[in-house]
C-alpha atoms as a PDB file:
ATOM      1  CA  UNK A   1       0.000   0.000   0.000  1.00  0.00           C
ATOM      2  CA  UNK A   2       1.301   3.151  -1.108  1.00  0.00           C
ATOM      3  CA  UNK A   3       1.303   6.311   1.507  1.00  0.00           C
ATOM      4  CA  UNK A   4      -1.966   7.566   2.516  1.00  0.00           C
ATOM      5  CA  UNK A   5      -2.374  11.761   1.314  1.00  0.00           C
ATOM      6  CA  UNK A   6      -1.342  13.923   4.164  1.00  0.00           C
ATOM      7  CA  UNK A   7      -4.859  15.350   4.833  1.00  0.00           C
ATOM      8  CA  UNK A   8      -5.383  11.879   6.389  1.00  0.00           C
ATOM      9  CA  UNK A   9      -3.287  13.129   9.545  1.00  0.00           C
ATOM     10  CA  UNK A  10      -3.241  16.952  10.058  1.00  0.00           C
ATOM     11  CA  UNK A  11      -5.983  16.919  12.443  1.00  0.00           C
ATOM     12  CA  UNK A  12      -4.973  16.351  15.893  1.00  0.00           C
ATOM     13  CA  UNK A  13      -7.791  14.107  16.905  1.00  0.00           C
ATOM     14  CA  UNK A  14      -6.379  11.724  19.196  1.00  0.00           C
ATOM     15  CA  UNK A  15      -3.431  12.508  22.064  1.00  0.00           C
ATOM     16  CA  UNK A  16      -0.277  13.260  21.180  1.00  0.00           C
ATOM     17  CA  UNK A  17       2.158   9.790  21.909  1.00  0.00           C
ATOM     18  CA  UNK A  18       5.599  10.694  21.709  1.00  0.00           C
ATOM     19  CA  UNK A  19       6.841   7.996  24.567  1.00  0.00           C
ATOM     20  CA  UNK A  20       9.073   5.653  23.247  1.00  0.00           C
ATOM     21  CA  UNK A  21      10.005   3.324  26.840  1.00  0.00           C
ATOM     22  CA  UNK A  22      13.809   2.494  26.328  1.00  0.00           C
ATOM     23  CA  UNK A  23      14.516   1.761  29.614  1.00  0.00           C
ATOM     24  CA  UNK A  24      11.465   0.456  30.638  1.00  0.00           C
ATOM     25  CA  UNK A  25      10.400  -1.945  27.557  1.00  0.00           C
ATOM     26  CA  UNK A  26       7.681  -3.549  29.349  1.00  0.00           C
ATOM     27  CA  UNK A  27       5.588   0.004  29.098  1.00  0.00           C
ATOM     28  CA  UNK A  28       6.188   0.630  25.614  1.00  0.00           C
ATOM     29  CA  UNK A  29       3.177  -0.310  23.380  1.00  0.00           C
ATOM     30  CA  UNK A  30       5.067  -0.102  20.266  1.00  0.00           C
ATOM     31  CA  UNK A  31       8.138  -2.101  19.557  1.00  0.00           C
ATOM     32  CA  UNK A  32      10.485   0.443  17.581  1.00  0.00           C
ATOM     33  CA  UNK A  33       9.754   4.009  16.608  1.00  0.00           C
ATOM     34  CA  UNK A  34       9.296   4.858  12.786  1.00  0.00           C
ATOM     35  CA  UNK A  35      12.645   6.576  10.926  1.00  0.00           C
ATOM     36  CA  UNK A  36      13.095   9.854  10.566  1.00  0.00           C
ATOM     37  CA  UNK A  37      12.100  10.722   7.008  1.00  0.00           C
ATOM     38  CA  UNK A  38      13.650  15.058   7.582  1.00  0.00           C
ATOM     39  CA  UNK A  39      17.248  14.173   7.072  1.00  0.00           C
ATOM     40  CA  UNK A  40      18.812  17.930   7.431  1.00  0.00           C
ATOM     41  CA  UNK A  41      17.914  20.690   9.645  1.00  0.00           C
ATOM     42  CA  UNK A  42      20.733  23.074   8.787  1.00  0.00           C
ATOM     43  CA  UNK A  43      21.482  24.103   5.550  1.00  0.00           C
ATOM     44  CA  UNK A  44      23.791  27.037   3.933  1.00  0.00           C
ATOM     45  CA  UNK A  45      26.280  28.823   5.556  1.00  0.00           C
ATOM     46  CA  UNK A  46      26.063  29.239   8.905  1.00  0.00           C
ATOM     47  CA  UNK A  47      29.342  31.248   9.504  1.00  0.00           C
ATOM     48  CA  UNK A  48      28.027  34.715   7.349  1.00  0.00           C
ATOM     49  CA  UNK A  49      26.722  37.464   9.518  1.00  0.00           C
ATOM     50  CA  UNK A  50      23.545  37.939   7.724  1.00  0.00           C
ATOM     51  CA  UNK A  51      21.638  40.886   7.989  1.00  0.00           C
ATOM     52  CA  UNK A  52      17.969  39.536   7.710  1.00  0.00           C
ATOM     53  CA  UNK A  53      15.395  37.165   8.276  1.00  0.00           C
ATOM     54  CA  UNK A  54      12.930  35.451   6.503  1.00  0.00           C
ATOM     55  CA  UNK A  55      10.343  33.189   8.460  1.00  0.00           C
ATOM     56  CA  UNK A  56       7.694  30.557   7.317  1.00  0.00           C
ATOM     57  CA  UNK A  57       4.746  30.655  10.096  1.00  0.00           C
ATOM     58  CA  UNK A  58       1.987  28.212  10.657  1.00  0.00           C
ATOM     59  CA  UNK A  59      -1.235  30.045  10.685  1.00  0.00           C
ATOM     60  CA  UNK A  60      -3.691  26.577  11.769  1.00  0.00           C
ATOM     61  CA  UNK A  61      -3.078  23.824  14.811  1.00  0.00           C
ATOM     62  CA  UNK A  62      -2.568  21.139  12.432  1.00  0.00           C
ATOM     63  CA  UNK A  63       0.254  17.791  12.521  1.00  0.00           C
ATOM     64  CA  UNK A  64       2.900  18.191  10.041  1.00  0.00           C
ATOM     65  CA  UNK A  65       4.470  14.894   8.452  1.00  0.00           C
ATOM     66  CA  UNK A  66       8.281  14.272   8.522  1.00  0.00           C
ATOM     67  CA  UNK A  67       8.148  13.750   4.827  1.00  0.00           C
ATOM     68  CA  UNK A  68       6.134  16.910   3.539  1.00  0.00           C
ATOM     69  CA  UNK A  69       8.886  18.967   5.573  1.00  0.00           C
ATOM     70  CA  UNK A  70      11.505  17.608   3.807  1.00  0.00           C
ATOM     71  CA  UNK A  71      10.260  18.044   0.524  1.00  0.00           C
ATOM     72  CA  UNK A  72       9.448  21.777   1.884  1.00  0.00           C
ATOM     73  CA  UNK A  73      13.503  21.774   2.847  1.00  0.00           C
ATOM     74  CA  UNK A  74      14.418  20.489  -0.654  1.00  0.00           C
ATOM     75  CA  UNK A  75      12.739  22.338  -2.902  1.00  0.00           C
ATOM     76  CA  UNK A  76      13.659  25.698  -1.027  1.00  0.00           C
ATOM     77  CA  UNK A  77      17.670  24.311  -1.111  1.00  0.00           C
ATOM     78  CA  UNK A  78      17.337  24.295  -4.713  1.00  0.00           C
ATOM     79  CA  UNK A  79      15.915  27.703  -5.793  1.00  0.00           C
ATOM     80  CA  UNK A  80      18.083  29.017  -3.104  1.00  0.00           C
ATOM     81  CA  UNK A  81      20.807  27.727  -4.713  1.00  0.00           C
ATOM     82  CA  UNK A  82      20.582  28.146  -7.594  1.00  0.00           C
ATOM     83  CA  UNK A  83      20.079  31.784  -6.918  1.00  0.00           C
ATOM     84  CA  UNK A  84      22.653  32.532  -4.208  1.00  0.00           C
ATOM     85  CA  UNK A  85      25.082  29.334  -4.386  1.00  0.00           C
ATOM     86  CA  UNK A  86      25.300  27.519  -1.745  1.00  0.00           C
ATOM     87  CA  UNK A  87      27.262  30.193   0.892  1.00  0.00           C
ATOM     88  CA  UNK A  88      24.504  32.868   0.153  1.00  0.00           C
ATOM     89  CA  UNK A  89      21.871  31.545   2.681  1.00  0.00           C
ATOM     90  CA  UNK A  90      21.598  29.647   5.384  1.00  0.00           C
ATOM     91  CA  UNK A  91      18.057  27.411   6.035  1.00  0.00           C
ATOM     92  CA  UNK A  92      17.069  26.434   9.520  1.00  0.00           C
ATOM     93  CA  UNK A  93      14.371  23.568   9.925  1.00  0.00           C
ATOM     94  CA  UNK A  94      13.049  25.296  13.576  1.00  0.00           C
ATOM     95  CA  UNK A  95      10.323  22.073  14.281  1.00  0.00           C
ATOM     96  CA  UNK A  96      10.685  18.309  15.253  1.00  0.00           C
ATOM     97  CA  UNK A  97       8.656  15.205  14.547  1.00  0.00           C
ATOM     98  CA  UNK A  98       7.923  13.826  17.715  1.00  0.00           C
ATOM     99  CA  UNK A  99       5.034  12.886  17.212  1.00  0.00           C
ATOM    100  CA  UNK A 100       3.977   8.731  16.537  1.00  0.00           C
ATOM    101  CA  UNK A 101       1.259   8.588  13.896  1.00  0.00           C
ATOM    102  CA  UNK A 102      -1.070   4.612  14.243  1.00  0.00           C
ATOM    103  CA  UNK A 103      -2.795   3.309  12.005  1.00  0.00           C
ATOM    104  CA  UNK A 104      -5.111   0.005  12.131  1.00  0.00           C
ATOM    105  CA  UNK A 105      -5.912  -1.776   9.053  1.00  0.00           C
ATOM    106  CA  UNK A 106      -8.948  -1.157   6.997  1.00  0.00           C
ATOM    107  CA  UNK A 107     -10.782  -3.250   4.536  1.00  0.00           C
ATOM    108  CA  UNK A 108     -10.091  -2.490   0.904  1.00  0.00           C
ATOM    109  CA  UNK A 109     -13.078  -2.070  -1.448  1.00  0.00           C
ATOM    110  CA  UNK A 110     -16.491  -1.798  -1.116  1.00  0.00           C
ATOM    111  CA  UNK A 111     -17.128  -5.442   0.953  1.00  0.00           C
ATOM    112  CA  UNK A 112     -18.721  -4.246   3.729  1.00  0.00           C
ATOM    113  CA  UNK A 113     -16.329  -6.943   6.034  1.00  0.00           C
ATOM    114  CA  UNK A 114     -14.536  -6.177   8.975  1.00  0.00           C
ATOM    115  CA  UNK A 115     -10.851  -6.534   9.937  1.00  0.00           C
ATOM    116  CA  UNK A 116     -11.163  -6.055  14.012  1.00  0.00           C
ATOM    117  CA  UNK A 117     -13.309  -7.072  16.088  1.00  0.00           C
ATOM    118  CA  UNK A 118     -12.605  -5.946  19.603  1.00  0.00           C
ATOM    119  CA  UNK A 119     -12.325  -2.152  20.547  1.00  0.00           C
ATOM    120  CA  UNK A 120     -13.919   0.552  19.332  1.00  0.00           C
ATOM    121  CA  UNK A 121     -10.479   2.668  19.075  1.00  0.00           C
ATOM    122  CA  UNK A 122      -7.794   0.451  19.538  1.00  0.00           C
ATOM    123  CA  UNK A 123      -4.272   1.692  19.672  1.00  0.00           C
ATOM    124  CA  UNK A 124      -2.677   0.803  16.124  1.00  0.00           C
ATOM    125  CA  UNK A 125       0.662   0.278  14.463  1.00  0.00           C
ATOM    126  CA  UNK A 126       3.041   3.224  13.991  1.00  0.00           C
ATOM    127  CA  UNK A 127       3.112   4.264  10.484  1.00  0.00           C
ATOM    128  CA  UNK A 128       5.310   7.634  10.520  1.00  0.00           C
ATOM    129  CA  UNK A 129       5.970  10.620  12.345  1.00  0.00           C
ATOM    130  CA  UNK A 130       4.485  14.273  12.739  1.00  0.00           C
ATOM    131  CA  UNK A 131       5.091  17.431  14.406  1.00  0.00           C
ATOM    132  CA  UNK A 132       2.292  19.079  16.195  1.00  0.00           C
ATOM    133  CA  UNK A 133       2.073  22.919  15.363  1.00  0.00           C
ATOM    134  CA  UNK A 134       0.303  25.765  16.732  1.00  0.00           C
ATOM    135  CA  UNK A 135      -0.717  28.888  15.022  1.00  0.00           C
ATOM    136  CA  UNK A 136       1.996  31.539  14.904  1.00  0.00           C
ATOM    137  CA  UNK A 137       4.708  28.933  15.458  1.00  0.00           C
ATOM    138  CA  UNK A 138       7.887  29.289  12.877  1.00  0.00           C
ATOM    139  CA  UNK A 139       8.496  26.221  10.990  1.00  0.00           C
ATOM    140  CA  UNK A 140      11.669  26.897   9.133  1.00  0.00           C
ATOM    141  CA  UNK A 141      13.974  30.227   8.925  1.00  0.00           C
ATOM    142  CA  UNK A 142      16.310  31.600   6.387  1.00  0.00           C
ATOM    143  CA  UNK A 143      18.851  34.159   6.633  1.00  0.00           C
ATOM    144  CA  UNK A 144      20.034  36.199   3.518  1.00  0.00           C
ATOM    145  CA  UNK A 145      21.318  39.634   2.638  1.00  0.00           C
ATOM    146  CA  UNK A 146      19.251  42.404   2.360  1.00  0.00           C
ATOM    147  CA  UNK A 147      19.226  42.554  -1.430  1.00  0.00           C
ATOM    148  CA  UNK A 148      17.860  38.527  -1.150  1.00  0.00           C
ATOM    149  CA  UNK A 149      14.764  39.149   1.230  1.00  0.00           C
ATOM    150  CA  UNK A 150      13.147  38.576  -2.150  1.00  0.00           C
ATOM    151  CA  UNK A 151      14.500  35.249  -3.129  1.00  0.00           C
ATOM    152  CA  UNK A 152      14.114  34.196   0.122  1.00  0.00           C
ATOM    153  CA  UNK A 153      10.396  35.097   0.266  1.00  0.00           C
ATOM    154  CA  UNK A 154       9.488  33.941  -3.053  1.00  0.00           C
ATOM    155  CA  UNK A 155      11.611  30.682  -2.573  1.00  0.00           C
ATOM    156  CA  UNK A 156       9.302  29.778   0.690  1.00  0.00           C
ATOM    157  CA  UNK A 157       6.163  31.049  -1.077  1.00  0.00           C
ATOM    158  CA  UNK A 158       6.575  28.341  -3.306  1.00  0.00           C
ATOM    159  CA  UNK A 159       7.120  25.583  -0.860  1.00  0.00           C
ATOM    160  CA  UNK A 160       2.590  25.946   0.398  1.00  0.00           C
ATOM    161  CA  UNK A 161       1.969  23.449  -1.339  1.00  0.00           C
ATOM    162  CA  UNK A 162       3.930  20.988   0.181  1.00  0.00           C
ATOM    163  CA  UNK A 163       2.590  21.806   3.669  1.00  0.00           C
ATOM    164  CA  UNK A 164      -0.982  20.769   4.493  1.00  0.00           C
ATOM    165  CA  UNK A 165      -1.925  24.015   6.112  1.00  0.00           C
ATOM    166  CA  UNK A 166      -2.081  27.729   5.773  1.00  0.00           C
ATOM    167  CA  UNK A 167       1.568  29.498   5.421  1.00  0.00           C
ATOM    168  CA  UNK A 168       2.708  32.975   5.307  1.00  0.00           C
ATOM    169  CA  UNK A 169       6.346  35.179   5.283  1.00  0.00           C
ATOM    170  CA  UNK A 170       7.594  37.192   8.027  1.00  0.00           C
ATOM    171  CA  UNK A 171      10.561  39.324   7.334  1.00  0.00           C
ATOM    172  CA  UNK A 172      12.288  40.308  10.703  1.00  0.00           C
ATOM    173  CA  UNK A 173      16.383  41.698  11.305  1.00  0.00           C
ATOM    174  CA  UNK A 174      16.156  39.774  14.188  1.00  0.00           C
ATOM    175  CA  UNK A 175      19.030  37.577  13.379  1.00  0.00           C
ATOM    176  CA  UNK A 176      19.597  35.860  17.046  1.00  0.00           C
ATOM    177  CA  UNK A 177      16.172  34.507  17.363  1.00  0.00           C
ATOM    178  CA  UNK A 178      17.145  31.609  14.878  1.00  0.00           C
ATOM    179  CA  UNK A 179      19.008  30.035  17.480  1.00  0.00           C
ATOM    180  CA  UNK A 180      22.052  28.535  17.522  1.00  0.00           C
ATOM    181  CA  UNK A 181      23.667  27.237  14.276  1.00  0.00           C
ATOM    182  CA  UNK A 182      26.563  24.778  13.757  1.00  0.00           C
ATOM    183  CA  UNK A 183      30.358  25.991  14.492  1.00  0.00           C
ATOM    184  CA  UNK A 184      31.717  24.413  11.155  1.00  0.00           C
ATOM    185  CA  UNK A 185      30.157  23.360   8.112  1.00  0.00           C
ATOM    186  CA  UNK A 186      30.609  19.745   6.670  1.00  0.00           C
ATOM    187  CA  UNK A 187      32.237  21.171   3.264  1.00  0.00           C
ATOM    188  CA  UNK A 188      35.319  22.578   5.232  1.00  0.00           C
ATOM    189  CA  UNK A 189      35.766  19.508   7.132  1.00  0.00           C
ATOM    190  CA  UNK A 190      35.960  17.683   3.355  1.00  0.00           C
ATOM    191  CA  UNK A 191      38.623  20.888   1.949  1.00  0.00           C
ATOM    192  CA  UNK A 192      40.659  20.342   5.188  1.00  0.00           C
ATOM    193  CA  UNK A 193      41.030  16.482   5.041  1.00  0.00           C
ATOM    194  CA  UNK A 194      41.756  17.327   0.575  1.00  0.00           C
ATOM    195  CA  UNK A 195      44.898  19.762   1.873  1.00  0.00           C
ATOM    196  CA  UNK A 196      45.972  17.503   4.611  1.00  0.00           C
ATOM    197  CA  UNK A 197      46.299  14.671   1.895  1.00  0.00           C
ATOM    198  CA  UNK A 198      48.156  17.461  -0.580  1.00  0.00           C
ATOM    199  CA  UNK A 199      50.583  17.999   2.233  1.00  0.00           C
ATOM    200  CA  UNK A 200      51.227  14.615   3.007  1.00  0.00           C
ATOM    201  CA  UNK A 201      51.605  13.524  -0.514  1.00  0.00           C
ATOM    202  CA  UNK A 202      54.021  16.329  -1.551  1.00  0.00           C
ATOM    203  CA  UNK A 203      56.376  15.343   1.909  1.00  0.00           C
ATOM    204  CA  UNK A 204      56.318  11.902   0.238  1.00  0.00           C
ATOM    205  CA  UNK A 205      57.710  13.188  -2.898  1.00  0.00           C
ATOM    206  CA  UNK A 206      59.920  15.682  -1.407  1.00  0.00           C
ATOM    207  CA  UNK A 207      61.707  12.761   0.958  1.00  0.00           C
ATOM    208  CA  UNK A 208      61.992  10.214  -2.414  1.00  0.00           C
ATOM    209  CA  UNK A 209      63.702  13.195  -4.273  1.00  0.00           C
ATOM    210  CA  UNK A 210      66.217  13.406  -1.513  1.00  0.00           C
ATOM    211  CA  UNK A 211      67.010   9.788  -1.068  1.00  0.00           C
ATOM    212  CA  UNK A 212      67.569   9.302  -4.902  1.00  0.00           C
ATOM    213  CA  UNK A 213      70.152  12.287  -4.796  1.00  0.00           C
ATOM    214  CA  UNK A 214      71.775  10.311  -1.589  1.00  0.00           C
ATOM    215  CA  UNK A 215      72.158   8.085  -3.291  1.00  0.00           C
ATOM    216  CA  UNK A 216      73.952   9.154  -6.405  1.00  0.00           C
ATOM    217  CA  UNK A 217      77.162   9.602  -4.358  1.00  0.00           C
ATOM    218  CA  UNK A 218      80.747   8.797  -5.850  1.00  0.00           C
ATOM    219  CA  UNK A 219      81.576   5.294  -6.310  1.00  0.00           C
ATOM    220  CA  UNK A 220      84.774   4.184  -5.732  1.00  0.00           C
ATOM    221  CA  UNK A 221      86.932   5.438  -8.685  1.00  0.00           C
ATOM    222  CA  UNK A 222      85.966   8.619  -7.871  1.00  0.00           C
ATOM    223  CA  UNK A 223      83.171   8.913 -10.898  1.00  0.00           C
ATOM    224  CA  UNK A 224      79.873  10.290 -10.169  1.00  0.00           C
ATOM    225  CA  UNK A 225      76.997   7.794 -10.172  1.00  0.00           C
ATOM    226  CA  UNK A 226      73.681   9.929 -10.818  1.00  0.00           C
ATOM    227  CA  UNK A 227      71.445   6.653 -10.649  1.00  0.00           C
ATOM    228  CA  UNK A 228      72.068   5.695  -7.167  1.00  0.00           C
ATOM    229  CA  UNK A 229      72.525   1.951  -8.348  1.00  0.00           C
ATOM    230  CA  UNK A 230      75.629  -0.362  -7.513  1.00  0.00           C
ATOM    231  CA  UNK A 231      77.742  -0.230 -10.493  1.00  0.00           C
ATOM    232  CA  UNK A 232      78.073  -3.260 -12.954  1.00  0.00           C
ATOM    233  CA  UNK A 233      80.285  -5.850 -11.562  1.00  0.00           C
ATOM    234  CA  UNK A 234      80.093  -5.123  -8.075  1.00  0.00           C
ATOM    235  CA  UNK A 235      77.686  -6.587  -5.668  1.00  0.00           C
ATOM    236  CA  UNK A 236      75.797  -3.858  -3.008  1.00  0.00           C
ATOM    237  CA  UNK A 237      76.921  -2.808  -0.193  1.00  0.00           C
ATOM    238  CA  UNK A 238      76.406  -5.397   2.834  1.00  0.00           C
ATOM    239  CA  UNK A 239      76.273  -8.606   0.652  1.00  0.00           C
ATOM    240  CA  UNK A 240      78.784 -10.968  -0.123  1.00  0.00           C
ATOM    241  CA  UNK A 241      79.364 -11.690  -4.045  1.00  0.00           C
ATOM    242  CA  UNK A 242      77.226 -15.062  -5.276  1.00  0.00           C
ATOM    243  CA  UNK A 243      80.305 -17.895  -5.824  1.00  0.00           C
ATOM    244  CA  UNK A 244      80.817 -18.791  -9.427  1.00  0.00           C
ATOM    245  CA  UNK A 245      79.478 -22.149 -10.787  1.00  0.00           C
ATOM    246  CA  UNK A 246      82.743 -24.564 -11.454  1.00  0.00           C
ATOM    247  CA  UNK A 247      82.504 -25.878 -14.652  1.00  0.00           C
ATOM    248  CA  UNK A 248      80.990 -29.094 -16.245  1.00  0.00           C
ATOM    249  CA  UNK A 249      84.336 -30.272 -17.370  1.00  0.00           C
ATOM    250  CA  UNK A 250      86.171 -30.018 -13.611  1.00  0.00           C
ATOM    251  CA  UNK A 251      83.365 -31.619 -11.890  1.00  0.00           C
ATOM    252  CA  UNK A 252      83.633 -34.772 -14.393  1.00  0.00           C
ATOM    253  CA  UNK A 253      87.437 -35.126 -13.789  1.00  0.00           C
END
């Protein structure tokens, strides 16, 4: 079965379940706790001193799936950059899906048969998560320039549709009320490790240069030998010279 549209959960009917009993297993009604389907929450640049802020706010209470905020995140990512590159913005996700969505089986087709028999609102299987959202509450922030307030707005403006509730833009220069935001971003952490490999690869040719001239010191007729090799003749330095092989003609006598 294929997943179920997201009007199917945005109405916060039943009480929220968000306990998951690690340490207590015996309390826990459901056995594991549905993946994460949001796999960023930070995005950008987080080391720019922007100068504005551009917020998308909730306007009904409604539950939010995991998966419609990350196509919200994606599709803002891309207009963003691919008009500001990727160090022009930075994109905070600013909710979390805590909450467990259930689901009981239902009868496919119009067979008027039943599946349960027992309860008249049992508790379900876990099918997904959800955050719960209030009206007013900011779902995701970006910070831009001022010349980009635009962008930013239009880019979110665009991203309704993939929400299953009522959205509008703020515009604040409120910077610090995003929060906090990461110290280093994972693309320097990839450019350091590329220059610490330059580095070590260039000492390894540097110390194979130096051994090779080492080693093209003067033999022992005073002649230069710019190869570094043991001349013809001559066995290296530190072995003993093979014996020669007595011939055929002494060994039969």
């Amino acid at each position: 079965m294929g997943l179920r549209p997201g009007h199917c959960y945005r109405l916060q009917k039943k009480p929220a379940y968000t306990r998951l009993a690690v340490t207590v297993p015996d309390r826990n009604y459901i056995g594991a706790s549905p993946g994460i389907k949001t796999h960023q929450f930070n995005v950008g640049n987080p080391l720019k001193d922007f100068t504005h802020l551009v917020n998308l706010v909730a306007d009904e209470s409604v539950q939010i799936r995991d998966n419609s905020i990350e196509a919200t995140r994606l599709i803002i990512t891309k207009f963003l950059s691919r008009k500001l590159g990727k160090e022009g913005f930075f994109l905070k996700i600013r909710v979390y899906p805590h909450m467990i969505l259930r689901e009981n089986k239902q009868a496919q087709g119009a067979h008027a048969d039943r599946i349960q028999k027992g309860m008249s609102h049992p508790f379900g299987k876990p099918v997904g998560r959800a955050a719960r959202v209030r009206p007013g509450q900011v779902l995701m922030s970006i910070l831009v320039d001022k010349e980009n307030i635009e962008i930013a707005k239009t880019a979110i403006l665009r991203a309704r549709p993939r929400m299953t509730t009522k959205l509008h833009a703020e515009i604040s220069t409120d910077v610090q009320s995003i929060g906090t935001k990461p110290r280093k971003m994972t693309e320097e952490k990839v450019e350091e490790k590329a220059e610490e490999t330059k580095e070590g690869e260039a000492a390894g040719t540097g110390e194979g240069a130096e051994a090779g001239k080492e080693g093209g010191a003067k033999t022992e007729t005073g002649k230069e030998n710019p190869t570094g090799k043991a001349p013809a003749g001559k066995a290296p330095a530190g072995k003993e010279a093979a014996p020669k092989k007595e011939d055929k003609k002494e060994k039969k006598k």
